[in-house]
N, C-alpha and C. Protein backbone atom coordinates (compact mmCIF):
# COMPACT_ATOMS: atom_id res chain seq x y z
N UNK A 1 34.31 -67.85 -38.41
CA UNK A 1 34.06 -67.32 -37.09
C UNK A 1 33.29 -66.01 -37.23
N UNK A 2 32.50 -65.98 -36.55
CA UNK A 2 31.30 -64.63 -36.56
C UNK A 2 32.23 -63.59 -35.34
N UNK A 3 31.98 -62.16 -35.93
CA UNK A 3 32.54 -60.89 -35.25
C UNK A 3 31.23 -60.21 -34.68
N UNK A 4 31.22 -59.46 -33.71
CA UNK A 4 30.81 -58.45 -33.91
C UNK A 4 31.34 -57.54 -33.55
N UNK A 5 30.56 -56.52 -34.71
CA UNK A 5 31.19 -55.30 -34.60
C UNK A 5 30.99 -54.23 -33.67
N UNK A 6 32.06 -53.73 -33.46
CA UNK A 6 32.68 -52.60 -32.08
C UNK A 6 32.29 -53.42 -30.71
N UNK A 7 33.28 -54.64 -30.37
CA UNK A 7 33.15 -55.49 -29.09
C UNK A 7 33.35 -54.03 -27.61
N UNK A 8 33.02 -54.77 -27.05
CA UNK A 8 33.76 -54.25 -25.51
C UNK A 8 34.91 -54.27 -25.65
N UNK A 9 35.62 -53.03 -25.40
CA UNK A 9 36.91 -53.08 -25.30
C UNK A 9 37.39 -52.70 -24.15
N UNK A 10 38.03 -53.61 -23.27
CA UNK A 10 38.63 -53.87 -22.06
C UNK A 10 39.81 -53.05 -21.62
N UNK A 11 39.78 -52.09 -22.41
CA UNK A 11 41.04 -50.90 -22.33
C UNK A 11 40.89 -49.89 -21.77
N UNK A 12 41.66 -49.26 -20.50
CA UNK A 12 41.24 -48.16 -20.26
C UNK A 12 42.00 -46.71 -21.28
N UNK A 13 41.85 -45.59 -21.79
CA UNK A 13 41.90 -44.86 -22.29
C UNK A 13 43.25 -44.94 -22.99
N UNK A 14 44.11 -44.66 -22.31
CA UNK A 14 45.77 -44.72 -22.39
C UNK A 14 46.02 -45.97 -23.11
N UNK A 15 45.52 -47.26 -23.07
CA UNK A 15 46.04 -48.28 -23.22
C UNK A 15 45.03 -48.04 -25.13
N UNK A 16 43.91 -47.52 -24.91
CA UNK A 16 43.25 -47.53 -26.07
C UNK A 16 44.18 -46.36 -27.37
N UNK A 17 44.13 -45.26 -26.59
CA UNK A 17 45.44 -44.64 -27.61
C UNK A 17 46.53 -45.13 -28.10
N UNK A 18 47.01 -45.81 -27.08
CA UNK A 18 48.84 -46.20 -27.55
C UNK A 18 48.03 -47.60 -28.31
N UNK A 19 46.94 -48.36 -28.28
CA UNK A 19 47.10 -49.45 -29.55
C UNK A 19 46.57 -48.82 -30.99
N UNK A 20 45.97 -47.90 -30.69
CA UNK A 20 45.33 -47.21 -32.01
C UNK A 20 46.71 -46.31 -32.28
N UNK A 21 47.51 -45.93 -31.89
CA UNK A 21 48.56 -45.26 -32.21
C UNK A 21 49.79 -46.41 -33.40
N UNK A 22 49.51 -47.54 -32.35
CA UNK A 22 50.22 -49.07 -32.80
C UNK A 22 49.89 -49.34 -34.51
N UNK A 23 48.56 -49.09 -34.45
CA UNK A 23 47.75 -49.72 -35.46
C UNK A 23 47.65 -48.55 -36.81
N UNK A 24 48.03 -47.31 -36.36
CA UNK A 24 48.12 -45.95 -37.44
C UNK A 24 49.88 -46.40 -37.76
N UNK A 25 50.84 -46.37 -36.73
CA UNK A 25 51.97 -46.92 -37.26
C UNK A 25 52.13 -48.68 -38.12
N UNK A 26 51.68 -49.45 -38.00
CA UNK A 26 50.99 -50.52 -38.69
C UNK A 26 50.84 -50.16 -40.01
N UNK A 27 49.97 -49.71 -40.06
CA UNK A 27 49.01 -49.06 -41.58
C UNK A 27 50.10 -48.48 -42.32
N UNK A 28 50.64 -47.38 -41.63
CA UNK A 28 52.22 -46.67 -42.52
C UNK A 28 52.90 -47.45 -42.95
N UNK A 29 53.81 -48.34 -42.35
CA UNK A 29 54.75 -49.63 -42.47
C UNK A 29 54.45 -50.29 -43.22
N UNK A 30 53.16 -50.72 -43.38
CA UNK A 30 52.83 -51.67 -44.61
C UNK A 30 52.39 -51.01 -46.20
N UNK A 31 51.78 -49.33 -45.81
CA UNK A 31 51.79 -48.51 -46.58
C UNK A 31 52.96 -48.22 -47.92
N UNK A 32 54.19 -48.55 -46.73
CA UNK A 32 55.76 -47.72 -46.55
C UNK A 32 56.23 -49.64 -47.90
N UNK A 33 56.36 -50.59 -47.31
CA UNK A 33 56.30 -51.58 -47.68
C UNK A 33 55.89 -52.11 -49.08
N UNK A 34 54.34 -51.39 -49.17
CA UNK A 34 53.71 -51.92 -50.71
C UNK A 34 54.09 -50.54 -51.72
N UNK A 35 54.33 -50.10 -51.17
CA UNK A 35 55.25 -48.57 -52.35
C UNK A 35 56.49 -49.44 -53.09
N UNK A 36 56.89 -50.21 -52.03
CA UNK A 36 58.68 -50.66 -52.34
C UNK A 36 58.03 -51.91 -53.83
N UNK A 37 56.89 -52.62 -53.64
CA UNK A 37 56.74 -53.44 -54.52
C UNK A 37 56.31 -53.20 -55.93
N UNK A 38 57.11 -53.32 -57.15
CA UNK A 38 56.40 -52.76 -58.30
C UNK A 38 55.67 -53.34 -58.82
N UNK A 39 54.49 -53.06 -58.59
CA UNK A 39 53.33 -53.83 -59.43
C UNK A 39 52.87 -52.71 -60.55
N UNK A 40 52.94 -51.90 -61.14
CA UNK A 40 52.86 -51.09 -62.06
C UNK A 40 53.18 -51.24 -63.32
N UNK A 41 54.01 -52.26 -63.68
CA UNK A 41 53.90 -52.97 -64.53
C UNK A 41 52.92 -53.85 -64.77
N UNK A 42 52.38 -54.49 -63.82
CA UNK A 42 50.86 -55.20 -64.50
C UNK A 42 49.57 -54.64 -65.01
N UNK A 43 49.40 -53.59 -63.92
CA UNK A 43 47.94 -53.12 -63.94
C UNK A 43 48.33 -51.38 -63.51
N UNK A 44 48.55 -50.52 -64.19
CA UNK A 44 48.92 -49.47 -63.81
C UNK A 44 47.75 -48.60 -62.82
N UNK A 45 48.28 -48.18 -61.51
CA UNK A 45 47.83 -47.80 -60.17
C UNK A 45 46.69 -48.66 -59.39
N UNK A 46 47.48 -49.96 -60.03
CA UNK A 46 46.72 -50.83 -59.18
C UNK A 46 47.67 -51.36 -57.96
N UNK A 47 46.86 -51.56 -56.71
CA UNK A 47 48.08 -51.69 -55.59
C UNK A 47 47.62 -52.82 -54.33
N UNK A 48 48.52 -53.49 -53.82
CA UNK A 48 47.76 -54.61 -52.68
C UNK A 48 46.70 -54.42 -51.77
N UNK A 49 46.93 -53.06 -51.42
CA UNK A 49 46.30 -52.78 -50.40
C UNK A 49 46.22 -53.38 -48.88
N UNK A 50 47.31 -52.97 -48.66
CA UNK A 50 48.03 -54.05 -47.86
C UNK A 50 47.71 -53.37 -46.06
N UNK A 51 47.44 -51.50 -46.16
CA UNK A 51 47.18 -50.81 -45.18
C UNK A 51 45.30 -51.10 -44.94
N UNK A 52 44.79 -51.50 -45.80
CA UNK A 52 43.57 -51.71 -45.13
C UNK A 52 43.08 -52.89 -44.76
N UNK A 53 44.57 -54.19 -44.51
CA UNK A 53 43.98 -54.51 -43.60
C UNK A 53 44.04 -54.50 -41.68
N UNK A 54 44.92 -52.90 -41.60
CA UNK A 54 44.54 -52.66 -40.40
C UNK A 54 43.20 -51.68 -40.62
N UNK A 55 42.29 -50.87 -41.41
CA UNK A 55 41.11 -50.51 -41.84
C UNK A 55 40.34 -51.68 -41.29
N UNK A 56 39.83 -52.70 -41.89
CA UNK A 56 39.05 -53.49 -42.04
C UNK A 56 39.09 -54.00 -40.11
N UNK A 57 40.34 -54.69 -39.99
CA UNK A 57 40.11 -54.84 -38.46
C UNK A 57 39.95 -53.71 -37.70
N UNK A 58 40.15 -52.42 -37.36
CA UNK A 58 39.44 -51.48 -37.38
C UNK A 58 37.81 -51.46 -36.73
N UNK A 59 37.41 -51.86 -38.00
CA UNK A 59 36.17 -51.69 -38.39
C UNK A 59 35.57 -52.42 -37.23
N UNK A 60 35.87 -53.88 -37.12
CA UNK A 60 35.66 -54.52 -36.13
C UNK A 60 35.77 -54.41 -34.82
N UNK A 61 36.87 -53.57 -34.15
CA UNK A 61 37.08 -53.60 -33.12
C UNK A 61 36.85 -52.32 -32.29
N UNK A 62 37.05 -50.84 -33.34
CA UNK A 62 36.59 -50.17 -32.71
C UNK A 62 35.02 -49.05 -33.19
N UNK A 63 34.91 -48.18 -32.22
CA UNK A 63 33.53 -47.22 -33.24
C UNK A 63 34.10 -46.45 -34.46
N UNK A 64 32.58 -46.22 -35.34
CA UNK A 64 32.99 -45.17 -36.50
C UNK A 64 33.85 -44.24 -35.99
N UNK A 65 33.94 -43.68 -35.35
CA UNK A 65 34.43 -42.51 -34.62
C UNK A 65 36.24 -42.81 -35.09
N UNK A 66 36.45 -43.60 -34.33
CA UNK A 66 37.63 -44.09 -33.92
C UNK A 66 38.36 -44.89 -34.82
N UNK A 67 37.54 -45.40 -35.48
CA UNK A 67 37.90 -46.26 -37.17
C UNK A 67 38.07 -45.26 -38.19
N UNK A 68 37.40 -43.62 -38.35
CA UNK A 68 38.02 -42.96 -38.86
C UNK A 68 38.80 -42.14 -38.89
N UNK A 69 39.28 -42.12 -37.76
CA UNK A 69 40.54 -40.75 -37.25
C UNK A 69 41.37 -41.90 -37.31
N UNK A 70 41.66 -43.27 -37.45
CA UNK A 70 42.74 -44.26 -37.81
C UNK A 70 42.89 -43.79 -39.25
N UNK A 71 42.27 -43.67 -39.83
CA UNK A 71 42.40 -44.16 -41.72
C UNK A 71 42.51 -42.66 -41.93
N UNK A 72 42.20 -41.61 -41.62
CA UNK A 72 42.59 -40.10 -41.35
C UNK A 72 44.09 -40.26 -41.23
N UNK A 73 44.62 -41.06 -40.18
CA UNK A 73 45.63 -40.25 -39.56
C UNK A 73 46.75 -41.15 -40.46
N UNK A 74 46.37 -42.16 -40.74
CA UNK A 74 47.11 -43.29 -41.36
C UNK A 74 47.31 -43.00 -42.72
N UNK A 75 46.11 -42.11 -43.74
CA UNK A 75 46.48 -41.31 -45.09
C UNK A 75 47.14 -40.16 -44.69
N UNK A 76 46.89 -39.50 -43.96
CA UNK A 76 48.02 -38.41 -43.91
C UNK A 76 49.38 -38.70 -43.99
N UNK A 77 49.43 -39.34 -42.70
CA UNK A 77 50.66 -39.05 -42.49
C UNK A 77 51.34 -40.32 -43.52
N UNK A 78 50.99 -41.46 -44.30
CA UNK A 78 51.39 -41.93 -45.11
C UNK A 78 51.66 -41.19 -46.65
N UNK A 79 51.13 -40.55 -46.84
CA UNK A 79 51.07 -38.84 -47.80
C UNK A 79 52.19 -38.41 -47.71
N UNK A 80 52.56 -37.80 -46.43
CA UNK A 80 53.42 -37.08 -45.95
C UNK A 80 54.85 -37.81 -46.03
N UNK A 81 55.02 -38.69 -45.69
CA UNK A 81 55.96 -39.68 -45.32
C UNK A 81 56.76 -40.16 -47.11
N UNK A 82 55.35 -40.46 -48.05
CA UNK A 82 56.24 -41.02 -49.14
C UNK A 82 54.97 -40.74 -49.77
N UNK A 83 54.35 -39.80 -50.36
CA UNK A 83 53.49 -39.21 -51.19
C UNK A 83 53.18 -37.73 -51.52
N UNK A 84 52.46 -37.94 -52.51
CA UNK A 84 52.34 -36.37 -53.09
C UNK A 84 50.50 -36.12 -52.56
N UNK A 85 50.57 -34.71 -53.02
CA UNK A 85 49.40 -34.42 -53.21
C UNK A 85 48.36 -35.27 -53.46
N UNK A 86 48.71 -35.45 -54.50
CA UNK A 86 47.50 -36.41 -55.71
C UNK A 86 47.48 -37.39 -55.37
N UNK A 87 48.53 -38.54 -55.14
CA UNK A 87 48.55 -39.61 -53.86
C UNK A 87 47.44 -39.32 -52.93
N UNK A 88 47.86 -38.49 -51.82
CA UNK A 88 46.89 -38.45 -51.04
C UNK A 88 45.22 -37.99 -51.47
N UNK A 89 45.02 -37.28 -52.46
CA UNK A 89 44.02 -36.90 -52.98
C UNK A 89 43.13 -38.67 -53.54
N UNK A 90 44.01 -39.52 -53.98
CA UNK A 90 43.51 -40.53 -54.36
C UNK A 90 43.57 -41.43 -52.76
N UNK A 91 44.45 -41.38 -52.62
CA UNK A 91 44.21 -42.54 -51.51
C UNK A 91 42.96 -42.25 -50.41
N UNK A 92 42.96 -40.66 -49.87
CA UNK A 92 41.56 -40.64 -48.69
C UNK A 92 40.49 -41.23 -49.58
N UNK A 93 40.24 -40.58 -50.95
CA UNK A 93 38.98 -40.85 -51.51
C UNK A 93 38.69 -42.46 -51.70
N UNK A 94 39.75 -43.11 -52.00
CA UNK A 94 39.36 -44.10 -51.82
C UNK A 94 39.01 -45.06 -50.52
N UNK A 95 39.92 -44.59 -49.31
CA UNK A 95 39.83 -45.25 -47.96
C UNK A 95 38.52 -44.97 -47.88
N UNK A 96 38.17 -43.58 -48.06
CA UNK A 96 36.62 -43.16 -46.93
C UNK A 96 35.59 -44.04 -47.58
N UNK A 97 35.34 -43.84 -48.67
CA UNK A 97 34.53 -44.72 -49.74
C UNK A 97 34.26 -46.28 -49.19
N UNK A 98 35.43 -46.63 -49.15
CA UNK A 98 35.91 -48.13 -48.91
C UNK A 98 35.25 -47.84 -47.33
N UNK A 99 35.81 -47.71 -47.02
CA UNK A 99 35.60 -47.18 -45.31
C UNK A 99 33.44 -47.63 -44.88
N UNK A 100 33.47 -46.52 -45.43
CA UNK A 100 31.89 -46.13 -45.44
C UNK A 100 30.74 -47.45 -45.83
N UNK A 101 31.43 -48.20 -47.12
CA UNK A 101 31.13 -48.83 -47.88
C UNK A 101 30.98 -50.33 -46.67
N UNK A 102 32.07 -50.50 -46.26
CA UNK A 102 32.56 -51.69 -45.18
C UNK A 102 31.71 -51.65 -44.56
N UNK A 103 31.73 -50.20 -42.76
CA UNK A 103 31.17 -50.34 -42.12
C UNK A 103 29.78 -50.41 -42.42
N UNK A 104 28.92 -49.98 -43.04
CA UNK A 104 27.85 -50.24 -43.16
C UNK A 104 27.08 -51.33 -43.39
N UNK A 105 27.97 -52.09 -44.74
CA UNK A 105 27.39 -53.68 -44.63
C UNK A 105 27.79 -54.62 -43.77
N UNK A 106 28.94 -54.48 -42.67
CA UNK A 106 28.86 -54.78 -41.60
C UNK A 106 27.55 -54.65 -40.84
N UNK A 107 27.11 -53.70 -40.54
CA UNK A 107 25.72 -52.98 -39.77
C UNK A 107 24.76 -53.65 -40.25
N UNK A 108 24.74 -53.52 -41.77
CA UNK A 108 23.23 -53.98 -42.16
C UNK A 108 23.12 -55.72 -42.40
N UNK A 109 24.48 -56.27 -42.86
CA UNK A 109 24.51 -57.78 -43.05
C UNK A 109 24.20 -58.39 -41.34
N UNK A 110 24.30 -58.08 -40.25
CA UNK A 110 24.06 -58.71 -39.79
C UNK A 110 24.95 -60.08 -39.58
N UNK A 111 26.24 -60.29 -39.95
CA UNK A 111 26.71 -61.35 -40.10
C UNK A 111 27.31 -62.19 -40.95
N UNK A 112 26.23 -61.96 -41.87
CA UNK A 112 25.82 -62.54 -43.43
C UNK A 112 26.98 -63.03 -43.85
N UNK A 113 27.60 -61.87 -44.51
CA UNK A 113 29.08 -61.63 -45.08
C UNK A 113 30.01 -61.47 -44.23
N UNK A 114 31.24 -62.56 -44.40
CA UNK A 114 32.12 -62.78 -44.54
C UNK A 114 33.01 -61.50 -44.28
N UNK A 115 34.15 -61.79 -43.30
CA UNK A 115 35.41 -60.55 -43.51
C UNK A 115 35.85 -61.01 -44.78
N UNK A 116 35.86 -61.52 -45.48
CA UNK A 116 36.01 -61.76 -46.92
C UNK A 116 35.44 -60.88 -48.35
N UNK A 117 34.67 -61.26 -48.28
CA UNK A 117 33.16 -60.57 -48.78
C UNK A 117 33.26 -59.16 -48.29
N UNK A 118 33.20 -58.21 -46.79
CA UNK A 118 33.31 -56.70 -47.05
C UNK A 118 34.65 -56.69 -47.00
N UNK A 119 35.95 -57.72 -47.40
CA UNK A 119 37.28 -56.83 -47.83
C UNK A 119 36.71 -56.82 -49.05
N UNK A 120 36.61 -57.59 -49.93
CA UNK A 120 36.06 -57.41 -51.50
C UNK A 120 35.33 -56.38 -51.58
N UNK A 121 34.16 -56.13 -51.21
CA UNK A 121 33.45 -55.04 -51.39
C UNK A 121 34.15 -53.41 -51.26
N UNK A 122 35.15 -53.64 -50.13
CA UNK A 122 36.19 -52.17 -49.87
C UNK A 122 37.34 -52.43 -50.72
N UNK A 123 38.11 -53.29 -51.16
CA UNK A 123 38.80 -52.91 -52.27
C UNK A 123 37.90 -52.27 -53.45
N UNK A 124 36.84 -53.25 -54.12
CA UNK A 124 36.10 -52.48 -55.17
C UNK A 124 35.74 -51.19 -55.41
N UNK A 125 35.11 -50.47 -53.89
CA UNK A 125 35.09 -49.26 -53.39
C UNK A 125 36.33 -48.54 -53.64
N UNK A 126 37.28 -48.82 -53.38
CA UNK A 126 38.55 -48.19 -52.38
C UNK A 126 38.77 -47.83 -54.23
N UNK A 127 38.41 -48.00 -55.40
CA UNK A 127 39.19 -48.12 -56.79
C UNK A 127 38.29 -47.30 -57.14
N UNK A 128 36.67 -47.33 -56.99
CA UNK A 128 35.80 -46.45 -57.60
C UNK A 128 35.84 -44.90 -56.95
N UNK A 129 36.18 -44.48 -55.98
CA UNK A 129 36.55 -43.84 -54.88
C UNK A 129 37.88 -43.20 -55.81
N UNK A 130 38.58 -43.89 -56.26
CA UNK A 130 40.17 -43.45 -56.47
C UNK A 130 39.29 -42.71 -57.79
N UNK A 131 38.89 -43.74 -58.52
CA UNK A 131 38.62 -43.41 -60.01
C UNK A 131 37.86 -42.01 -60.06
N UNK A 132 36.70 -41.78 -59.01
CA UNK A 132 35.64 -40.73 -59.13
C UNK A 132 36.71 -39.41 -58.89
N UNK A 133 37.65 -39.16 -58.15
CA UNK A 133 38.51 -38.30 -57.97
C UNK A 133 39.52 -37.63 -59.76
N UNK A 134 40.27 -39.05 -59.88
CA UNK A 134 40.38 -38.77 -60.62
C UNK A 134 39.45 -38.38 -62.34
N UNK A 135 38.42 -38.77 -62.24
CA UNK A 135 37.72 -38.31 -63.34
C UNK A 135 37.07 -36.63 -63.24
N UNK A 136 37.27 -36.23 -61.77
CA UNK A 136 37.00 -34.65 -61.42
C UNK A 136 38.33 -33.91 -61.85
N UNK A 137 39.53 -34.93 -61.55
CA UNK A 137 41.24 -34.38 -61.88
C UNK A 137 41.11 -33.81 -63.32
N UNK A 138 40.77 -35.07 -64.21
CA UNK A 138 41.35 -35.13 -65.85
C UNK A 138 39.77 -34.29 -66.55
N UNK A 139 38.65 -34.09 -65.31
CA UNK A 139 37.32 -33.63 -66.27
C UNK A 139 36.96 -34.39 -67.31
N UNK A 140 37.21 -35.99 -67.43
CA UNK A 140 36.55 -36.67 -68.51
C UNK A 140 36.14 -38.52 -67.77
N UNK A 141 34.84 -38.22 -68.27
CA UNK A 141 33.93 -39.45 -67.25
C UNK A 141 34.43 -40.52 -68.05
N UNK A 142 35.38 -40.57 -69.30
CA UNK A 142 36.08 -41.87 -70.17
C UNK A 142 36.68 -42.98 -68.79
N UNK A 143 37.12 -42.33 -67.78
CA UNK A 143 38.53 -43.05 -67.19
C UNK A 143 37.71 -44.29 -66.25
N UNK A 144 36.56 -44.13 -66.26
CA UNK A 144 35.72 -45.17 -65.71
C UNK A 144 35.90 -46.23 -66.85
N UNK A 145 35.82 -46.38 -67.97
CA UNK A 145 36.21 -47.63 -68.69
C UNK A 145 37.40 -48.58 -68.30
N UNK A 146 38.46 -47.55 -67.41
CA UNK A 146 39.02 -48.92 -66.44
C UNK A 146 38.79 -49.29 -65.69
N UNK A 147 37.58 -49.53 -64.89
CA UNK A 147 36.99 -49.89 -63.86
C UNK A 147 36.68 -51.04 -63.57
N UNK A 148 36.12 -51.78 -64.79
CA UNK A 148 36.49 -53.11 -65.04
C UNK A 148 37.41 -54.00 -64.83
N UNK A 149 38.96 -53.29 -65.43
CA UNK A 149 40.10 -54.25 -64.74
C UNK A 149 40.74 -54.01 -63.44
N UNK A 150 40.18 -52.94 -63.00
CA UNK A 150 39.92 -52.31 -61.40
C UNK A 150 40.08 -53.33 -60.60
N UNK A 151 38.61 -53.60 -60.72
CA UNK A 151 37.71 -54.22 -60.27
C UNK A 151 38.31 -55.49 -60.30
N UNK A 152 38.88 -56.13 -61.10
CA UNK A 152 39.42 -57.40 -60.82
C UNK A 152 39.96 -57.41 -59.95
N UNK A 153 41.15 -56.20 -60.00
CA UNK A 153 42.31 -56.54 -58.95
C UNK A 153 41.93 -56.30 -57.53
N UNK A 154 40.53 -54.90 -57.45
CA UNK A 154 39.69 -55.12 -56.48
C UNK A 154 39.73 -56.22 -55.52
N UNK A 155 39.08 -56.97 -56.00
CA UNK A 155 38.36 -58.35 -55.81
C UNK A 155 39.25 -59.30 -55.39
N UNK A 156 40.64 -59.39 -56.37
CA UNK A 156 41.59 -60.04 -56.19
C UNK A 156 42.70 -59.58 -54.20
N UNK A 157 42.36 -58.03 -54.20
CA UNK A 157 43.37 -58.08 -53.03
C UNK A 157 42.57 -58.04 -51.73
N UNK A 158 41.02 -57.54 -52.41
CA UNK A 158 40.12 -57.61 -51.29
C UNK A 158 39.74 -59.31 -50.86
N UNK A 159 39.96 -60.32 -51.15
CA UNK A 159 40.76 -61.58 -50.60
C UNK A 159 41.54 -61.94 -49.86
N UNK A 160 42.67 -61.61 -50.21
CA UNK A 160 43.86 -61.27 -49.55
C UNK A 160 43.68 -60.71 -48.44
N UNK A 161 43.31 -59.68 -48.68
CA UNK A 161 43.55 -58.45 -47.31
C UNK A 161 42.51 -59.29 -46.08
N UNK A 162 40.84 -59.80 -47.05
CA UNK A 162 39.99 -59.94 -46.49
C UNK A 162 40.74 -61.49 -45.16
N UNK A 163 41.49 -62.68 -45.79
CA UNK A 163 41.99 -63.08 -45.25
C UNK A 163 42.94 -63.29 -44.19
N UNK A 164 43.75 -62.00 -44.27
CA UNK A 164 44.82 -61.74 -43.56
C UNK A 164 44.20 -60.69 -42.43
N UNK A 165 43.22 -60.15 -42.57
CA UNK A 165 42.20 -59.63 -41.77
C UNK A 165 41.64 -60.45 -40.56
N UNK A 166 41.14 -61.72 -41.39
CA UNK A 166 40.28 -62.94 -40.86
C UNK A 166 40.98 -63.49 -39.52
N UNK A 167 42.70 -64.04 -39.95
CA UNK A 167 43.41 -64.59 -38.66
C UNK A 167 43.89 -63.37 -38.09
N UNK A 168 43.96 -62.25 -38.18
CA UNK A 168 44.20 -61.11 -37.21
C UNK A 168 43.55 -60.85 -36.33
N UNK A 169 41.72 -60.91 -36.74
CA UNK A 169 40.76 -61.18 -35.43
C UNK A 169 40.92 -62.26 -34.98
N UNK A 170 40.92 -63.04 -35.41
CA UNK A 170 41.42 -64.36 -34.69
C UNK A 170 41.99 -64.23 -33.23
N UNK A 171 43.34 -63.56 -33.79
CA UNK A 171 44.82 -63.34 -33.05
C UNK A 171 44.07 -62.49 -31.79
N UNK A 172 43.58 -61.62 -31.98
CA UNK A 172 43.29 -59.92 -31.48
C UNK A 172 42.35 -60.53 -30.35
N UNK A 173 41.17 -61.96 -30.48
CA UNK A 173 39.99 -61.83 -29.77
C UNK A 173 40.82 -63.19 -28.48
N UNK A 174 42.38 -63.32 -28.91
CA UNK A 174 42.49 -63.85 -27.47
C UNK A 174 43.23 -63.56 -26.50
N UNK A 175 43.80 -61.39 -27.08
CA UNK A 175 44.06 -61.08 -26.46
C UNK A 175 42.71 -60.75 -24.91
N UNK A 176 43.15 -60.51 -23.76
CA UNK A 176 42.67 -60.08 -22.62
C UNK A 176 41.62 -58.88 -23.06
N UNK A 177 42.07 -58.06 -23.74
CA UNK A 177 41.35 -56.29 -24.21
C UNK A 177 40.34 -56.73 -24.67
N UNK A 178 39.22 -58.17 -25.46
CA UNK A 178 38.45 -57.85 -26.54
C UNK A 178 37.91 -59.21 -25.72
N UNK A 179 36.70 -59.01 -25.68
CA UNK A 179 35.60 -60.16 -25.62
C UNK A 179 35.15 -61.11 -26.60
């Protein structure tokens, strides 16, 4: 099914806050959720990424504007809630990245690609983003040699997410609010 991006949204103001409010509490919860799962034993700080896929629908439904004071408000206060510093230091860098990375080939594909295809592309992001931070942290450009198995798991949740994304617009375009 073809999207486009930032539909008419049939909301007047109030109704547009309290779902973007919905959708920053969303993002936490599932944030709150993939903390509880230990995957750190497989692939150390590798993670589902389970909050971007309210990001990604996002992307779709409302403007840059408004897609980033979500993923703003949704790293903070997910930081705050059950993270540190450095947490949050890794996680914005990677959302905005990811973020940036998304909307744009949204813009420029034209279609092309798949909510599949730019979740893949924003997980991949969302790791190089983490990684570039931390290689300013430790001051040694070595830590990019894990980027590679990154990148798998990248790829691997940007699937996932990209899917679970896919029937959410689905869901979202028969509510009344979205054309």
């Amino acid at each position: 099914m073809k999207y486009r991006i930032n539909p008419i949204c049939n909301m007047s103001k109030t109704q547009k806050m309290i779902f973007i409010a919905l959708l920053v509490a969303q993002a936490i919860v599932l944030n709150v959720i993939e903390r509880m799962i230990p995957l750190n034993f497989t692939i150390p700080g590798a993670k589902l990424g389970l909050a971007n896929i309210i990001t990604l629908t996002c992307i779709y439904l409302f403007s840059f504007k408004e897609t980033l004071a979500i993923i703003i408000l949704r790293t903070v206060l997910g930081s705050l809630l059950a993270g540190s510093l450095s947490s949050f230091l890794y996680s914005i860098s990677g959302a905005l990245l990811s973020f940036i990375v998304m909307y744009f080939l949204i813009l420029i594909s034209k279609e092309k690609i798949s909510t599949i295809g730019i979740s893949v592309f924003g997980g991949v992001f969302h790791n190089i983003g983490q990684l570039t931070v931390a290689m300013i942290i430790i001051e040694n450009a070595n830590i990019f040699y894990y980027l590679p198995i990154l990148m798998i798991t990248g790829v691997a949740t940007g699937v996932a997410v990209g899917i679970c994304t896919k029937y959410l617009l689905v869901y979202l375009r028969r509510l009344k609010y979205f054309n």
